[in-house]
Protein backbone atom coordinates (compact mmCIF):
# COMPACT_ATOMS: atom_id res chain seq x y z
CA UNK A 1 -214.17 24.25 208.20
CA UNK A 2 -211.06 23.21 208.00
CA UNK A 3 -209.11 20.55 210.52
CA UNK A 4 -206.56 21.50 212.78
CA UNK A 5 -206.62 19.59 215.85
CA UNK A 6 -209.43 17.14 217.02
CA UNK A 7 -209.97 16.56 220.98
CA UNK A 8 -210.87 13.18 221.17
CA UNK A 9 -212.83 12.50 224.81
CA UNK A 10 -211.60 14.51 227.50
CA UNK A 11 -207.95 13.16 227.01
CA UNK A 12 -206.65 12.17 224.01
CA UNK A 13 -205.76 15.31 221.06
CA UNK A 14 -204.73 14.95 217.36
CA UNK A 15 -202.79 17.60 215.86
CA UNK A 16 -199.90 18.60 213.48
CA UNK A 17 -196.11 17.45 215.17
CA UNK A 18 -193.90 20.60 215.79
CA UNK A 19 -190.26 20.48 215.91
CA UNK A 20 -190.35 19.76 219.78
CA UNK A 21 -192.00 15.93 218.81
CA UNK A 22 -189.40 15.00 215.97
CA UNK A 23 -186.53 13.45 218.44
CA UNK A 24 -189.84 10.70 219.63
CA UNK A 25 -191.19 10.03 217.00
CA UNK A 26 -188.65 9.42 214.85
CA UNK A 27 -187.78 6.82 217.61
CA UNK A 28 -190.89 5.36 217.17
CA UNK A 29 -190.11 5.16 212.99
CA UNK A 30 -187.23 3.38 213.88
CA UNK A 31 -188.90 1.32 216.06
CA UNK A 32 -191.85 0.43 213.84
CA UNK A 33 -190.10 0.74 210.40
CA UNK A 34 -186.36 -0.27 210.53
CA UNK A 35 -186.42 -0.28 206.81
CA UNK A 36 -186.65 3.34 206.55
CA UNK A 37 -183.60 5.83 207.08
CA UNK A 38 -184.80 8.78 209.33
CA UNK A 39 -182.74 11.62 211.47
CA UNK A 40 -184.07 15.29 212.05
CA UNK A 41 -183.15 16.41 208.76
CA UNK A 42 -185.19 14.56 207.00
CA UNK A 43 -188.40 14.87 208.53
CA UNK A 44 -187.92 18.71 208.59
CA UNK A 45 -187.50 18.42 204.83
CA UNK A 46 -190.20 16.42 204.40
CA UNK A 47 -192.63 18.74 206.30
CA UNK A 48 -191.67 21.74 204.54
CA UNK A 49 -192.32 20.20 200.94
CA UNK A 50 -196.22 20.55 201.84
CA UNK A 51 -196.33 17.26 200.16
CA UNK A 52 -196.25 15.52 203.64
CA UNK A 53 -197.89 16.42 206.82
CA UNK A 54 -197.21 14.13 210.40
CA UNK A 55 -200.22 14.21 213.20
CA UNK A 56 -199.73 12.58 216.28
CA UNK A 57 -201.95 11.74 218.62
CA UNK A 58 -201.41 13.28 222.73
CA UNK A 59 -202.49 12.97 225.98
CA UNK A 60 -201.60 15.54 227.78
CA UNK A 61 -197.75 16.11 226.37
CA UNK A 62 -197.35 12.18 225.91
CA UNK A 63 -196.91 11.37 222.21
CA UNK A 64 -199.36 8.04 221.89
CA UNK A 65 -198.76 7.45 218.18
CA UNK A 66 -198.93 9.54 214.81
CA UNK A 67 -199.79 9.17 211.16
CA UNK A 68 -197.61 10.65 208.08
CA UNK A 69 -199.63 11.47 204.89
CA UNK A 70 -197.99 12.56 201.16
CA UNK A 71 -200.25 13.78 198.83
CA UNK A 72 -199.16 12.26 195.25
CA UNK A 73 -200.03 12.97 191.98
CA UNK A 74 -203.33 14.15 190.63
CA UNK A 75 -206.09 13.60 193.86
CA UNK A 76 -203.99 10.63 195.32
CA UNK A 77 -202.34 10.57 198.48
CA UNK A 78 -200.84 7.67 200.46
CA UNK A 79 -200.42 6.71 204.06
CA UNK A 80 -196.85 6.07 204.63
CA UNK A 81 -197.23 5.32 207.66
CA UNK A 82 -198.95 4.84 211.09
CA UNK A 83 -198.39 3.29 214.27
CA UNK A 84 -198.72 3.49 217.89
CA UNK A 85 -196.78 3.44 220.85
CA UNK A 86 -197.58 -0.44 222.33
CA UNK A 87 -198.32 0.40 225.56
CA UNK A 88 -200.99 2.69 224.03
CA UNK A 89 -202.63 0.05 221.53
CA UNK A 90 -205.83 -1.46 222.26
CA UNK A 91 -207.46 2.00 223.06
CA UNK A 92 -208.67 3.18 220.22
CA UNK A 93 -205.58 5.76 219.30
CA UNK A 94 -204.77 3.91 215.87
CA UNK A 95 -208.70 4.25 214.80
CA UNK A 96 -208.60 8.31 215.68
CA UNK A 97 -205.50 8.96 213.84
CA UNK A 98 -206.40 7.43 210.62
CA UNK A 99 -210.28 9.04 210.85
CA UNK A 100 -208.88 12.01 211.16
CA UNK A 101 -206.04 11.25 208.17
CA UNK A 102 -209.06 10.53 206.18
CA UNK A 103 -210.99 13.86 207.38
CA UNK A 104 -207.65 15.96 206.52
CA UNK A 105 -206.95 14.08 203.15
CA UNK A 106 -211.01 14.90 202.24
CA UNK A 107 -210.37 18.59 203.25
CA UNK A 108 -207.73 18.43 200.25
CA UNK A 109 -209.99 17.17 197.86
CA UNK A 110 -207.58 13.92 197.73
CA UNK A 111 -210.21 10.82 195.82
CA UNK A 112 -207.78 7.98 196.52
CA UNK A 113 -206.19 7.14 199.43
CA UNK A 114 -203.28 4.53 199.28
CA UNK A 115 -201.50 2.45 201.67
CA UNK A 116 -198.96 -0.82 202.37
CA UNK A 117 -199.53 -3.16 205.37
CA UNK A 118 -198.40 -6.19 205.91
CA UNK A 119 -199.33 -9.42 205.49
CA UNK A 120 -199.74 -10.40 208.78
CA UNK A 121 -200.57 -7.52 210.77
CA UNK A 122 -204.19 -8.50 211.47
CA UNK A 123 -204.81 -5.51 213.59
CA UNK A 124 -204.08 -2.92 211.52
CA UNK A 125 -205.98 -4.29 208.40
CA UNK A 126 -209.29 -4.63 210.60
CA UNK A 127 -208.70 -0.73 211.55
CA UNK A 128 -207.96 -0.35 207.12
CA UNK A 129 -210.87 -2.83 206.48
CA UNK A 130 -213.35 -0.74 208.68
CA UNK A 131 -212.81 2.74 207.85
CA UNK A 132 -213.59 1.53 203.97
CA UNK A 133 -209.90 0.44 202.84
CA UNK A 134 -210.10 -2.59 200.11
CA UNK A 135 -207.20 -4.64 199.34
CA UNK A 136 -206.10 -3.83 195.34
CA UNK A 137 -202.96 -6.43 195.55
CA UNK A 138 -199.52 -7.76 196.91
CA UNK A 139 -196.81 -5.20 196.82
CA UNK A 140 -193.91 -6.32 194.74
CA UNK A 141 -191.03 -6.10 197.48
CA UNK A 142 -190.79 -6.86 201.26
CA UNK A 143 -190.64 -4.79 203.48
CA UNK A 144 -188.78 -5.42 206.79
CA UNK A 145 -188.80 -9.01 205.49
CA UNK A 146 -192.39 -9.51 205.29
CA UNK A 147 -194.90 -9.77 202.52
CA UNK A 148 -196.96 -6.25 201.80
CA UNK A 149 -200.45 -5.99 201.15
CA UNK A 150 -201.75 -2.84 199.64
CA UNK A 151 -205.06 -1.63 200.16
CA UNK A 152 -206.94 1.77 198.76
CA UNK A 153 -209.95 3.80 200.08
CA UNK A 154 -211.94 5.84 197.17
CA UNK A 155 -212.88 8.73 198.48
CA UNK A 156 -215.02 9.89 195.30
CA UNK A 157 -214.64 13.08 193.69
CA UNK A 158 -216.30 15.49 191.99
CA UNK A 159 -213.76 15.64 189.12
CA UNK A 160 -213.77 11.85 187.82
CA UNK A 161 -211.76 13.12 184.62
CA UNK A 162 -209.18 13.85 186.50
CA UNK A 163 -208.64 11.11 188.77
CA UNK A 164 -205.21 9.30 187.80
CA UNK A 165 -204.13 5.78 189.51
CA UNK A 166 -200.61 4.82 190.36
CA UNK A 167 -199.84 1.31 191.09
């Protein structure tokens, strides 16, 4: 069965953006990750490789926060990034995106599941820490001026020969 969109209680939806979200969220990129250079172009491009796929979370038509996954190499794939609006943290929105991230990236066949946080964002490593995410070491740059963790979740896979790590 494969995932599409997941109704999450009677309010809150996760499904695939569509050109009509990219204006907001990539406000909210630029918002939550000044380091990273984003306009429409780009996310279009990066939708269309079928490399990367962006879910966002609604209620109702109101964008609460989304998720952007790349698969990599081999059965890896990496978070690159996930965040949520702030007047809609605290409710659980953060939690449903990246359960269903991991349900998608499963649905793929994806055994490793990479991401960067940082150092001090206690909040979203308890989210990481819970779902099954293990810290594997410090990044070797900053990021927005702050020290990078980065954590994996091992999915498991049936194919163990094939399995390749990046670092």
């Amino acid at each position: 069965m494969k995932i599409k969109e997941k109704v999450v209680g009677k309010k809150m939806t996760v499904k695939k953006i569509d050109k009509g979200d990219y204006k907001e969220v990539i406000e909210l990129i630029k918002s939550e990750f000044p380091y990273v250079e984003f306009d429409e172009g780009k996310i279009r491009e990066r939708i269309e490789s079928n490399k990367i796929f962006l879910f966002k979370a609604v209620e109702g038509k109101k964008i609460l926060g989304f998720v952007e996954l790349e698969i990599l190499e081999g059965n890896i794939a990496r978070i690159n990034g996930l965040t949520v609006k702030p007047e809609s943290r605290n409710k659980g929105v953060a939690k449903e995106l990246l359960d269903y991230a991991i349900k998608f990236l499963k649905e793929k066949k994806i055994a490793r599941i990479l991401l960067l946080v940082k150092e001090k964002n206690a909040a979203a490593k308890k989210i990481y820490k819970e779902a099954g995410f293990s810290f594997i070491g410090m990044y070797h740059r900053e990021l927005d001026q702050a020290v990078v963790e980065e954590m994996e979740l091992d999915l498991g896979s049936e194919d163990k020969e094939n399995l390749s790590y990046v670092g």
